[in-house]
PDB file of N, CA and C in Angstrom:
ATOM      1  N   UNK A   1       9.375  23.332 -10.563  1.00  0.00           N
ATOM      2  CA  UNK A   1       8.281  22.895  -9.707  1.00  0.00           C
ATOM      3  C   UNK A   1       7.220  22.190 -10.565  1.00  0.00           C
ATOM      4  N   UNK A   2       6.375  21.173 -10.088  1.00  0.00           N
ATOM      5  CA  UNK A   2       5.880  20.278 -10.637  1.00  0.00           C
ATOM      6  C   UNK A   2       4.251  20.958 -10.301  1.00  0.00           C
ATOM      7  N   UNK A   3       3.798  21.357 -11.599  1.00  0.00           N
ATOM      8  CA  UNK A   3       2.832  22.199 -11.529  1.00  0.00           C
ATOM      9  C   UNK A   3       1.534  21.362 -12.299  1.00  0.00           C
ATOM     10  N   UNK A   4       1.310  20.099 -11.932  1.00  0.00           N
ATOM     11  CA  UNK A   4       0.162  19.026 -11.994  1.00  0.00           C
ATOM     12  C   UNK A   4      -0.970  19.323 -11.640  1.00  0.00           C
ATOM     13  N   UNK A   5      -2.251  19.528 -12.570  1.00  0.00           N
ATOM     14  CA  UNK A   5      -3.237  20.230 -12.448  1.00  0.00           C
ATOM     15  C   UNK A   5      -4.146  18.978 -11.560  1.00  0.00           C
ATOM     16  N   UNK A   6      -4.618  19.316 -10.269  1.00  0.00           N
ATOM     17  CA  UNK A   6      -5.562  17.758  -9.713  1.00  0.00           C
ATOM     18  C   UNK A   6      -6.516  17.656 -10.162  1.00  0.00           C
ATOM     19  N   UNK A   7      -7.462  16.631 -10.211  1.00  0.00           N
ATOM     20  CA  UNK A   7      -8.982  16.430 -10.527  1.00  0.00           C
ATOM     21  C   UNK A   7      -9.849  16.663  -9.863  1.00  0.00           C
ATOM     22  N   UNK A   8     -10.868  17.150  -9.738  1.00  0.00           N
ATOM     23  CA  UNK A   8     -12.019  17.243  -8.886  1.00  0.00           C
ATOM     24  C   UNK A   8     -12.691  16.090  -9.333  1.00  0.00           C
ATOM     25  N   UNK A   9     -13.428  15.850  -8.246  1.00  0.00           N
ATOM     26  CA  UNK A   9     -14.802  14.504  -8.405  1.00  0.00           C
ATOM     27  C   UNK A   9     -15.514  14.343  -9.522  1.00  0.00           C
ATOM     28  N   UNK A  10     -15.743  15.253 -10.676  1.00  0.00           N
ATOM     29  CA  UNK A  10     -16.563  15.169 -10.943  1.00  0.00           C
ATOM     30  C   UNK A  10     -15.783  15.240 -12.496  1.00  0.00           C
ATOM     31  N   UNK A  11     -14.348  15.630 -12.602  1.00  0.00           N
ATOM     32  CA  UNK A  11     -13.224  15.479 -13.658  1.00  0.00           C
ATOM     33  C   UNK A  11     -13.042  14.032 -13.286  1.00  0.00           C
ATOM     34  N   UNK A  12     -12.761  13.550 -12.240  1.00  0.00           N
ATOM     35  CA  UNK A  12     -12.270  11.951 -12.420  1.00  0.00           C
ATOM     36  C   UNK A  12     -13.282  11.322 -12.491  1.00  0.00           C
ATOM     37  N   UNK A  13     -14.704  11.175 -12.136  1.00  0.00           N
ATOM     38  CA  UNK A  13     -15.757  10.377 -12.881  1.00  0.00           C
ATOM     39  C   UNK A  13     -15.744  10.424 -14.084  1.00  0.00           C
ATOM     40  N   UNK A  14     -15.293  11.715 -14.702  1.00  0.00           N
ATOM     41  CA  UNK A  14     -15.718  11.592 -16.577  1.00  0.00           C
ATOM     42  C   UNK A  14     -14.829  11.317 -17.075  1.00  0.00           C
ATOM     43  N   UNK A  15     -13.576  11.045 -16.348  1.00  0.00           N
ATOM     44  CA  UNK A  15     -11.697  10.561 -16.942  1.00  0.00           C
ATOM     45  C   UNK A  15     -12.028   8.923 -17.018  1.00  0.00           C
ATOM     46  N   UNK A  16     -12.965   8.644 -15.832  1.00  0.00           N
ATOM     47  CA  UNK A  16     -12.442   6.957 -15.572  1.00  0.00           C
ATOM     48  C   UNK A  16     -13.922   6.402 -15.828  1.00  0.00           C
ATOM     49  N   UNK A  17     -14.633   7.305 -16.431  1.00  0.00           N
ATOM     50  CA  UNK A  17     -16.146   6.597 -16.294  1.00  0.00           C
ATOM     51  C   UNK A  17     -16.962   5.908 -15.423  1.00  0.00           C
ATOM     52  N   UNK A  18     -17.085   6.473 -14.123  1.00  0.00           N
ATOM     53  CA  UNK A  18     -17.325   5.682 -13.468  1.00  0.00           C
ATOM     54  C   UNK A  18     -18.382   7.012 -12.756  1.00  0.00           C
ATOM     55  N   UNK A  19     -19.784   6.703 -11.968  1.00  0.00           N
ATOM     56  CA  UNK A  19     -20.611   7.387 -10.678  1.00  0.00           C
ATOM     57  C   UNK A  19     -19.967   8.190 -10.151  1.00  0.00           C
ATOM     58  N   UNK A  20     -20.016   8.667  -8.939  1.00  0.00           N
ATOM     59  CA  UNK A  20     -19.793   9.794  -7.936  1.00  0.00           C
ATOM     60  C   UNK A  20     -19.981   8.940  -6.905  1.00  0.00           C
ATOM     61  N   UNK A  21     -20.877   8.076  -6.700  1.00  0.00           N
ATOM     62  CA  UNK A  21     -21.082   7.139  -5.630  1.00  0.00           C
ATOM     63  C   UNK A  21     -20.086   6.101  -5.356  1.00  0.00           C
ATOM     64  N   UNK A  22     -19.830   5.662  -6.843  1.00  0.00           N
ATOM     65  CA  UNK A  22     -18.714   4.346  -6.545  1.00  0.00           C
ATOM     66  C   UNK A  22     -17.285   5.094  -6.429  1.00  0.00           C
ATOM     67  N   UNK A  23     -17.129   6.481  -6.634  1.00  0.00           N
ATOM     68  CA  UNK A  23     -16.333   7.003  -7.012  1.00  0.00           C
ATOM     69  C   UNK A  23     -16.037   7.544  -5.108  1.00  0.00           C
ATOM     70  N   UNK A  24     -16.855   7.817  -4.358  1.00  0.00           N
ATOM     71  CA  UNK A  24     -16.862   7.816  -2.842  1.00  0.00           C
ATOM     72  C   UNK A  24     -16.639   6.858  -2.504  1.00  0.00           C
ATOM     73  N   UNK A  25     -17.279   5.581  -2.885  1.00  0.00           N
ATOM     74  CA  UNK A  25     -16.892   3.970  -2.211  1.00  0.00           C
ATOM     75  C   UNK A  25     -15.644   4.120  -2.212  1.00  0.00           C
ATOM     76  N   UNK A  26     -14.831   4.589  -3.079  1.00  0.00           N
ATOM     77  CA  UNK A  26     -13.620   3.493  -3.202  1.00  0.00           C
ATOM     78  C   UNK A  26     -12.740   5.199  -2.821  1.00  0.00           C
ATOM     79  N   UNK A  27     -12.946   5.941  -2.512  1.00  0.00           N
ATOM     80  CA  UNK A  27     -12.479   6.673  -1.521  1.00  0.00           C
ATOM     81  C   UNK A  27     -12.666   6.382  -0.385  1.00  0.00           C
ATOM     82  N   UNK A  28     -13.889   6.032   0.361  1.00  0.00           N
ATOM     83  CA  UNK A  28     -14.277   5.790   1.913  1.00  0.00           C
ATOM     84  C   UNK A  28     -13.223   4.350   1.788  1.00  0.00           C
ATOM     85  N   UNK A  29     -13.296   3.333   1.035  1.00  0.00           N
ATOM     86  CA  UNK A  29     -12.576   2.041   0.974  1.00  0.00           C
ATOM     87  C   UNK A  29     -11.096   1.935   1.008  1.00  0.00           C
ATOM     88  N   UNK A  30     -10.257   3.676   0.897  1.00  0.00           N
ATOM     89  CA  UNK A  30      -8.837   4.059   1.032  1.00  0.00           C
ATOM     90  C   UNK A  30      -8.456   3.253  -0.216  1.00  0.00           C
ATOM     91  N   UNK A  31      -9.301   3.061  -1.496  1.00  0.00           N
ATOM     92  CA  UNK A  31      -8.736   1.717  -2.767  1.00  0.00           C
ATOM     93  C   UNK A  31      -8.028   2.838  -3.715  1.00  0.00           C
ATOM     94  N   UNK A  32      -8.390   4.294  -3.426  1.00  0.00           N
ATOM     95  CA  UNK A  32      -7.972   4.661  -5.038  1.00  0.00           C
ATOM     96  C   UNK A  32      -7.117   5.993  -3.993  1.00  0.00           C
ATOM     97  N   UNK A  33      -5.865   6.709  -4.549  1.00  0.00           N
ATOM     98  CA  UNK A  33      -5.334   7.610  -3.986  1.00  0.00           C
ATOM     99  C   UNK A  33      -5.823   8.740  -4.069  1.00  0.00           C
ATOM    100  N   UNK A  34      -6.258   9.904  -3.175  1.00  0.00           N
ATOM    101  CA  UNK A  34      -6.597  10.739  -3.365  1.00  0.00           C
ATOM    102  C   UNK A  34      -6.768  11.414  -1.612  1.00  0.00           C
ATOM    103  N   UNK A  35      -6.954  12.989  -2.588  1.00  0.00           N
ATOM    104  CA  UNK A  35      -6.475  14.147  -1.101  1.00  0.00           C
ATOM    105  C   UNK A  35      -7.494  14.937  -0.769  1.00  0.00           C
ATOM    106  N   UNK A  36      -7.978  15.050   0.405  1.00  0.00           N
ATOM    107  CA  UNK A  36      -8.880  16.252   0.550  1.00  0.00           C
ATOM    108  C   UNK A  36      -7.924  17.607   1.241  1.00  0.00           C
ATOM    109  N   UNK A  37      -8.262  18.195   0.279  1.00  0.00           N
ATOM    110  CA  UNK A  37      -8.302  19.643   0.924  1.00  0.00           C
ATOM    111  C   UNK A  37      -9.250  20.377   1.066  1.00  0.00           C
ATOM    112  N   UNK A  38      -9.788  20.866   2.313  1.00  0.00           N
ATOM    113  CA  UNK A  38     -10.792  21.620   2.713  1.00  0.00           C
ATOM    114  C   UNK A  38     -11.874  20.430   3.177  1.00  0.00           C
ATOM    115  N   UNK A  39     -13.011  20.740   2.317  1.00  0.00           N
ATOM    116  CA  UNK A  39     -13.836  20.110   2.519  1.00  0.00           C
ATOM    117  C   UNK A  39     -13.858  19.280   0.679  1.00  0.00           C
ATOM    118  N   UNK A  40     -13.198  19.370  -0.181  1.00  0.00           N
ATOM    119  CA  UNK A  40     -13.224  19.019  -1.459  1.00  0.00           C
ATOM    120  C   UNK A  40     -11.751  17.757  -1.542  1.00  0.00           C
ATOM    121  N   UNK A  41     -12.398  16.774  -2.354  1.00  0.00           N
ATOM    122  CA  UNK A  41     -11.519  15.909  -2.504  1.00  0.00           C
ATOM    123  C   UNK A  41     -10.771  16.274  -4.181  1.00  0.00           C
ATOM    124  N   UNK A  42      -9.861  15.536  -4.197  1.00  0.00           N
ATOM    125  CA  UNK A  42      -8.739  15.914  -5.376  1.00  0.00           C
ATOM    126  C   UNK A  42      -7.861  14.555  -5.462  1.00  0.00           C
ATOM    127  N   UNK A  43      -7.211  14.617  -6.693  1.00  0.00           N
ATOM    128  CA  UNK A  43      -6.772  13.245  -7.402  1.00  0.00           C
ATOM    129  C   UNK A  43      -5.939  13.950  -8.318  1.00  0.00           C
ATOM    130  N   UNK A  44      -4.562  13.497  -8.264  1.00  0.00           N
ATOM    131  CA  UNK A  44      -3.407  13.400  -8.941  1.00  0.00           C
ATOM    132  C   UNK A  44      -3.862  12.629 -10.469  1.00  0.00           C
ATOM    133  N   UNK A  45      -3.767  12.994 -11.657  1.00  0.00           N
ATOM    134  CA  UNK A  45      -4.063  12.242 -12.926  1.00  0.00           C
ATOM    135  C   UNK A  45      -2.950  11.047 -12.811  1.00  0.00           C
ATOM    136  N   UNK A  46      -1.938  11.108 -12.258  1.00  0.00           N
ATOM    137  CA  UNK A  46      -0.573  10.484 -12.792  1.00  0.00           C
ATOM    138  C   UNK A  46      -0.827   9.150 -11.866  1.00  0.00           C
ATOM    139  N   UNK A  47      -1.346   8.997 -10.587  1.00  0.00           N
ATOM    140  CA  UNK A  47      -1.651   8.415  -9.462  1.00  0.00           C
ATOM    141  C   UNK A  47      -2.462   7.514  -9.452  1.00  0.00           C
ATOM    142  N   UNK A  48      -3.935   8.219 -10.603  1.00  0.00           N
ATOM    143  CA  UNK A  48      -5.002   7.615 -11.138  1.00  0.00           C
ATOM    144  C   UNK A  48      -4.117   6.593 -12.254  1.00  0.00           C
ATOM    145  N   UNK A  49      -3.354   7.118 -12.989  1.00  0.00           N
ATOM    146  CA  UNK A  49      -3.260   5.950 -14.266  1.00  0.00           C
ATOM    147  C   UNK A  49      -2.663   5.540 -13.606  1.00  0.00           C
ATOM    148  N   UNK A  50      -1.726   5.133 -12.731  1.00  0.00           N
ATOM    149  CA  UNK A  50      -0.958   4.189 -12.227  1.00  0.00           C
ATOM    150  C   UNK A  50      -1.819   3.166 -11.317  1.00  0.00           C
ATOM    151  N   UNK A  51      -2.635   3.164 -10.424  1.00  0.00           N
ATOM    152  CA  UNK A  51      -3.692   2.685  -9.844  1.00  0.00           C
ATOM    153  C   UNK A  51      -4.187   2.078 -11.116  1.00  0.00           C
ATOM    154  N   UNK A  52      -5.004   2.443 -12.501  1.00  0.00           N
ATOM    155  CA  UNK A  52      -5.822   1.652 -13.195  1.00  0.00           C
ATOM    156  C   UNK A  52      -4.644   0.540 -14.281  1.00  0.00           C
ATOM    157  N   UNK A  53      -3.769   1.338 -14.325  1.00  0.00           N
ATOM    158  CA  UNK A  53      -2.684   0.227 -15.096  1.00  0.00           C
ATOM    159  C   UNK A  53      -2.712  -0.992 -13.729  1.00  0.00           C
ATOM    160  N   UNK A  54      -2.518  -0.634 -12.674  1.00  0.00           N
ATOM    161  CA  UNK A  54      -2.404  -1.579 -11.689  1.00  0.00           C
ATOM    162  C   UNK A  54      -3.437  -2.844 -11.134  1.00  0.00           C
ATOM    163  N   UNK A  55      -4.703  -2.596 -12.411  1.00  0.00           N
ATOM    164  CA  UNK A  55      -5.476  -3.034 -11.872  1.00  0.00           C
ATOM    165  C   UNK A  55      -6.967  -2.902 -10.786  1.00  0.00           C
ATOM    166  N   UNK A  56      -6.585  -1.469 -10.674  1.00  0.00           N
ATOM    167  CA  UNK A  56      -7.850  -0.694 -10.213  1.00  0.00           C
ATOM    168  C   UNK A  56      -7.865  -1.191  -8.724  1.00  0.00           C
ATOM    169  N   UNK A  57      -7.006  -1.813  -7.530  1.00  0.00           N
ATOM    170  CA  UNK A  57      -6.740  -2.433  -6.820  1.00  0.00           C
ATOM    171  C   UNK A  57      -6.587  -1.788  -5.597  1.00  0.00           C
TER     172      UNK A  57
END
């Protein structure tokens, strides 16, 4: 079983350097992959580098 630790908001702002704000934009914008569970959003690391190798797109 594929036991991939996710990111919280505030792990993938300090992974990709980037706000909390732009870091919602481009969640509300459906641009970057990512999951809410509950009321907390979460991000695959593997999903993220593939998205920024891709161009951030």
């Amino acid at each position: 079983m594929n036991k991939e630790r996710l990111l919280s908001v505030n792990d993938l702002c300090e992974y990709i350097g980037i706000g909390r704000d732009t870091l919602y934009k481009l969640i509300r914008n459906k641009a970057l992959p990512a999951y809410r569970l509950g009321r907390l959003w979460k991000f695959r690391k593997k999903e993220v580098d593939r998205w920024l190798k891709n161009g951030a797109q």
